[in-house]
N, C-alpha and C. Protein backbone atom coordinates (compact mmCIF):
# COMPACT_ATOMS: atom_id res chain seq x y z
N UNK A 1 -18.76 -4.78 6.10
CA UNK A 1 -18.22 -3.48 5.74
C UNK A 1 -16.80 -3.32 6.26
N UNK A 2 -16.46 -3.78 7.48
CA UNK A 2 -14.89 -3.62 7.92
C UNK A 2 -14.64 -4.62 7.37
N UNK A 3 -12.81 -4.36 7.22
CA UNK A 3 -12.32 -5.41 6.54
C UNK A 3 -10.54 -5.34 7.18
N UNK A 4 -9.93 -6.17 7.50
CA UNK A 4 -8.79 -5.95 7.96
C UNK A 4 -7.82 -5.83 6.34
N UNK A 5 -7.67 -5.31 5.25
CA UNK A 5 -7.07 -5.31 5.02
C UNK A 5 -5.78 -3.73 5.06
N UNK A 6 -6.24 -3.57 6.04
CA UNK A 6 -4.25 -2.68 6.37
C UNK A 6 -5.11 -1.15 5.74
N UNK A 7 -6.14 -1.02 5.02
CA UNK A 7 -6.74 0.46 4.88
C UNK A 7 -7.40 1.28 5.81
N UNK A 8 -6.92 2.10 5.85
CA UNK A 8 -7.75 2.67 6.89
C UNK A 8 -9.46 3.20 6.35
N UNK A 9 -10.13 3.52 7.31
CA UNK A 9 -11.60 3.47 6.93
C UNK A 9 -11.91 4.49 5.62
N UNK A 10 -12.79 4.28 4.97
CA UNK A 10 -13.19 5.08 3.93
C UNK A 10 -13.39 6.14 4.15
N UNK A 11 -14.45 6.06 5.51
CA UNK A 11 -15.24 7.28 5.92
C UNK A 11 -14.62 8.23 6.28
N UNK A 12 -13.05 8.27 6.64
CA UNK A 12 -12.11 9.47 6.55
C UNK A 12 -11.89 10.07 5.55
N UNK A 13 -12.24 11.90 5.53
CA UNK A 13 -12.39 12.13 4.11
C UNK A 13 -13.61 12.07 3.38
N UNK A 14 -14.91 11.61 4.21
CA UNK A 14 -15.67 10.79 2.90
C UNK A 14 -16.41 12.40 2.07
N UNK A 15 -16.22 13.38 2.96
CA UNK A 15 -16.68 14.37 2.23
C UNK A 15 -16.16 14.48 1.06
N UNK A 16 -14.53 14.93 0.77
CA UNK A 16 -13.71 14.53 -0.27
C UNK A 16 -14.21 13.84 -1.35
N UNK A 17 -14.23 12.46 -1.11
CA UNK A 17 -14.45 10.95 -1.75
C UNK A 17 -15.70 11.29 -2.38
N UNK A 18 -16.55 11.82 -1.61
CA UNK A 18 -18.14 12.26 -2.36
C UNK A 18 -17.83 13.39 -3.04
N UNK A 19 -17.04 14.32 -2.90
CA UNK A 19 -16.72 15.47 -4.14
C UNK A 19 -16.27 14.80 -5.13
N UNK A 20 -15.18 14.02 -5.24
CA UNK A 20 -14.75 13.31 -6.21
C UNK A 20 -15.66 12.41 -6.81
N UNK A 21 -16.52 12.01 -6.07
CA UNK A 21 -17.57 11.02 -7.11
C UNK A 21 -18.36 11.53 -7.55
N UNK A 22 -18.75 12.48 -7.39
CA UNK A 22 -19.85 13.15 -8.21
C UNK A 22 -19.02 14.31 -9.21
N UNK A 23 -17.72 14.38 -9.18
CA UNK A 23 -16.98 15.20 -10.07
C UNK A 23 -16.83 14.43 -11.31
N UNK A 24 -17.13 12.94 -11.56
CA UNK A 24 -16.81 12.32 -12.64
C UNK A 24 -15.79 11.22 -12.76
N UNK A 25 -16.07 10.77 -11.20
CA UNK A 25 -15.11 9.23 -11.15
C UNK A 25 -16.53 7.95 -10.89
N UNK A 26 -17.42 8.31 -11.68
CA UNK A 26 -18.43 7.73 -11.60
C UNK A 26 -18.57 6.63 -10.60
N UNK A 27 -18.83 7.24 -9.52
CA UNK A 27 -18.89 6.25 -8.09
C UNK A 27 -18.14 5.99 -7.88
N UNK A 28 -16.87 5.39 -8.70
CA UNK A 28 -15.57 4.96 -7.25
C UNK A 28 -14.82 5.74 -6.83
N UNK A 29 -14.59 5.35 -5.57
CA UNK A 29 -14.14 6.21 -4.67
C UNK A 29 -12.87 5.44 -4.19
N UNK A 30 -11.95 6.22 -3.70
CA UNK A 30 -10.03 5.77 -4.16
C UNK A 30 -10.01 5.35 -2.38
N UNK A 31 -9.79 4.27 -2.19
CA UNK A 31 -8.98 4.22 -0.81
C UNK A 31 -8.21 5.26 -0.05
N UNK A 32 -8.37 5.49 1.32
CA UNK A 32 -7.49 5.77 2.28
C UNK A 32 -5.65 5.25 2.02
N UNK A 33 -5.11 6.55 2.09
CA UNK A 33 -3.92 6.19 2.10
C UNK A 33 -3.13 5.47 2.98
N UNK A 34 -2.75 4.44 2.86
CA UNK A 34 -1.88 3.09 4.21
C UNK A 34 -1.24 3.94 4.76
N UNK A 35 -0.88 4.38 6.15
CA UNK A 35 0.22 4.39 6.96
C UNK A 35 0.26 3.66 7.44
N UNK A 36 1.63 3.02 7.26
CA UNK A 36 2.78 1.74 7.71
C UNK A 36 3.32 2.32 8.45
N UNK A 37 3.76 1.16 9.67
CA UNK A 37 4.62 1.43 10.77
C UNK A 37 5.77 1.83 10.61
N UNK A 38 6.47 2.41 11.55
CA UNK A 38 7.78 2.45 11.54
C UNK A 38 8.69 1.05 11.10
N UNK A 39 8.03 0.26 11.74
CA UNK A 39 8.62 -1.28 11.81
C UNK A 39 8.52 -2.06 10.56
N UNK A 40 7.19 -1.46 10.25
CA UNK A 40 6.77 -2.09 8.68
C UNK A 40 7.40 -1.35 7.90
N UNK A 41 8.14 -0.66 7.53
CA UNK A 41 9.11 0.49 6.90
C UNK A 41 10.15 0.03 6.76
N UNK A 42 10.50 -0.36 7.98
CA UNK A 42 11.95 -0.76 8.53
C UNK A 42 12.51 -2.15 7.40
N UNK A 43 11.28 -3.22 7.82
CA UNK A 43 11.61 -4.47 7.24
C UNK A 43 11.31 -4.73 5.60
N UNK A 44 10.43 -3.36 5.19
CA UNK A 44 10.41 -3.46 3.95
C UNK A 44 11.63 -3.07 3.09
N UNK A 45 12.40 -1.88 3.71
CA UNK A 45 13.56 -2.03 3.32
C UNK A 45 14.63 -2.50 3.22
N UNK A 46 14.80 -2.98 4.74
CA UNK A 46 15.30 -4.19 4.66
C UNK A 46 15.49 -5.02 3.63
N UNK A 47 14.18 -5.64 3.19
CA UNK A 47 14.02 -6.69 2.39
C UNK A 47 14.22 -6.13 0.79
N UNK A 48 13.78 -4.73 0.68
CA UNK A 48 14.33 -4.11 -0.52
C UNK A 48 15.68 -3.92 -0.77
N UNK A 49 17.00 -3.76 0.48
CA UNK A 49 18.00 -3.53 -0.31
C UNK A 49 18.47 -5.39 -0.74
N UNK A 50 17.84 -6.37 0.15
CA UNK A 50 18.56 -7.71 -0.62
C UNK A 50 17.56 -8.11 -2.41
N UNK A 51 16.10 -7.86 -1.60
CA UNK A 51 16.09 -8.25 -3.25
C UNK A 51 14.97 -7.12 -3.87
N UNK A 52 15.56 -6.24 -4.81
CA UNK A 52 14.21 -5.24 -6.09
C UNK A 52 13.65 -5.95 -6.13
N UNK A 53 13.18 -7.18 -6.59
CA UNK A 53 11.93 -7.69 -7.02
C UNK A 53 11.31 -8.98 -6.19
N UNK A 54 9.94 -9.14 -5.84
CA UNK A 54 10.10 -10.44 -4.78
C UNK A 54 8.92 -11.51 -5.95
N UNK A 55 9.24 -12.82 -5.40
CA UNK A 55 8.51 -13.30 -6.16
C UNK A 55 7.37 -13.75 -5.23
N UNK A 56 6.18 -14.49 -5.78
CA UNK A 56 4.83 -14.78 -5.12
C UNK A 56 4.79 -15.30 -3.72
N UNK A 57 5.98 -16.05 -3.26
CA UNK A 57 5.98 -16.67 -1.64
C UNK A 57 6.72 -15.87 -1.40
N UNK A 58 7.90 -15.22 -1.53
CA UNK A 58 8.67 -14.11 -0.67
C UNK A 58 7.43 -12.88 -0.34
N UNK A 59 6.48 -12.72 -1.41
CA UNK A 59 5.77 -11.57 -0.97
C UNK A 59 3.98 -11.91 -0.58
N UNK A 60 4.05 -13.49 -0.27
CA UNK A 60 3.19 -13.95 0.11
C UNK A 60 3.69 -13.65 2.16
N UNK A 61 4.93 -14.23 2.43
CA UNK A 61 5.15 -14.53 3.46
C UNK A 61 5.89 -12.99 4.18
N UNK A 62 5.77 -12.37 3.46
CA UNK A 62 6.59 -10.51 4.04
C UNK A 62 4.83 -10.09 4.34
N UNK A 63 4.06 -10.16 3.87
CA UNK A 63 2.76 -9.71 3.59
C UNK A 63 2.21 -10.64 4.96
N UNK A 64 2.42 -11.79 5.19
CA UNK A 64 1.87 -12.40 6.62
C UNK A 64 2.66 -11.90 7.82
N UNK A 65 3.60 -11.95 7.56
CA UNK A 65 4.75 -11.43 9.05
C UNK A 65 4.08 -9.61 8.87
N UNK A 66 3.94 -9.04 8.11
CA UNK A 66 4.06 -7.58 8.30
C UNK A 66 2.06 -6.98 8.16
N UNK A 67 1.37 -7.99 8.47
CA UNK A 67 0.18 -7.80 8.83
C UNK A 67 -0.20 -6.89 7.58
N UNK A 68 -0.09 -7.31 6.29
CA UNK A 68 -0.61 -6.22 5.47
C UNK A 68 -1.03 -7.12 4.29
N UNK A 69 -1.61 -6.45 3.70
CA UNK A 69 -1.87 -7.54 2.22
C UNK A 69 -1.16 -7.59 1.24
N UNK A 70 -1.06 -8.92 0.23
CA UNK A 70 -0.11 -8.88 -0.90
C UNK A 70 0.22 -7.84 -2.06
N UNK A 71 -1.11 -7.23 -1.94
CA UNK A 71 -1.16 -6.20 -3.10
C UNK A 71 -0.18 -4.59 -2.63
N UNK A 72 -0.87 -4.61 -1.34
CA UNK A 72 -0.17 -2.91 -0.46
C UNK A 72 1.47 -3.66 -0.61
N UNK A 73 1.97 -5.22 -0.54
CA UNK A 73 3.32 -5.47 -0.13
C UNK A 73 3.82 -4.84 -2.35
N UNK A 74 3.40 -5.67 -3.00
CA UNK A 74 3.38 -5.43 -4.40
C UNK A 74 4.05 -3.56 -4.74
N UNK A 75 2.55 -3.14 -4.24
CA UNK A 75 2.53 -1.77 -4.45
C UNK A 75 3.83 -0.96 -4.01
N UNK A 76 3.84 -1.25 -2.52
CA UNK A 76 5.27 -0.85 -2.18
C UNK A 76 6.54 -0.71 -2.47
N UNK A 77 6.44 -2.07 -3.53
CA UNK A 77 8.12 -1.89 -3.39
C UNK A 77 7.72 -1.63 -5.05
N UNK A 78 7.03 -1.32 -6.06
CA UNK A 78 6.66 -0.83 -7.51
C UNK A 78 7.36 0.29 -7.08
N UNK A 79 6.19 0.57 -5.70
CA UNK A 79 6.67 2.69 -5.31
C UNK A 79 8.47 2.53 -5.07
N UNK A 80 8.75 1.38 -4.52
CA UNK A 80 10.04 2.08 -3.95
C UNK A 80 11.36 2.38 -5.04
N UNK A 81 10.87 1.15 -5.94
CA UNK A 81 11.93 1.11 -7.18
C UNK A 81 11.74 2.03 -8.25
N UNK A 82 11.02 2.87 -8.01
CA UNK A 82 9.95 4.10 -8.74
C UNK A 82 11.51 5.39 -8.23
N UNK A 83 11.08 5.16 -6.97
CA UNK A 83 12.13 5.99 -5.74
C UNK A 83 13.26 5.81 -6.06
N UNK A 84 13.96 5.24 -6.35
CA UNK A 84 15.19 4.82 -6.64
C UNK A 84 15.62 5.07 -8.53
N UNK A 85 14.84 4.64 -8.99
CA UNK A 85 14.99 4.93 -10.43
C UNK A 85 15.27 6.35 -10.81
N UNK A 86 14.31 7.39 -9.84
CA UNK A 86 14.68 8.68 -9.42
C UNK A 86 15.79 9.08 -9.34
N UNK A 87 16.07 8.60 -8.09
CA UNK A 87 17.47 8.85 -7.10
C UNK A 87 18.38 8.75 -8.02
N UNK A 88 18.59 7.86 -9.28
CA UNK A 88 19.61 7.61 -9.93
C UNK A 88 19.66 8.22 -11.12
């Protein structure tokens, strides 16, 4: 049932999560939202202003140094260029 991948536990919220599943998300129930470190923040941007897009070993090896998984590293920077597309 635990799992290190960088989510925090389900069971936060699970009252929520059980309103929502029985509202008509037929059983699944949405992950805990990641809070990332300061540090993990830091270097993701970092690494966002040299490159928008990373390819499979740049975001294989940001995802090992920054203790998080490939998909939350993925997701991140989708969100950040999301942020920026905004901004502009």
């Amino acid at each position: 049932a635990d799992e290190s991948s960088g989510y925090e536990s389900e069971s936060a919220g699970g009252e929520r999560a059980g309103a929502a599943a029985a509202g008509g998300t037929r059983g699944r129930q949405r992950r805990a939202r990641t809070a990332f470190t300061s540090e993990q923040v830091c270097r993701l941007e970092k690494t966002f202003q040299r490159h928008k897009y990373l390819g499979a070993t740049e975001r294989r090896k940001l995802a090992a140094a920054l203790q998080l998984s490939e998909i939350q590293i993925k997701t991140w920077f989708q969100n950040r260029r999301m942020k920026l597309k905004r901004q502009i």
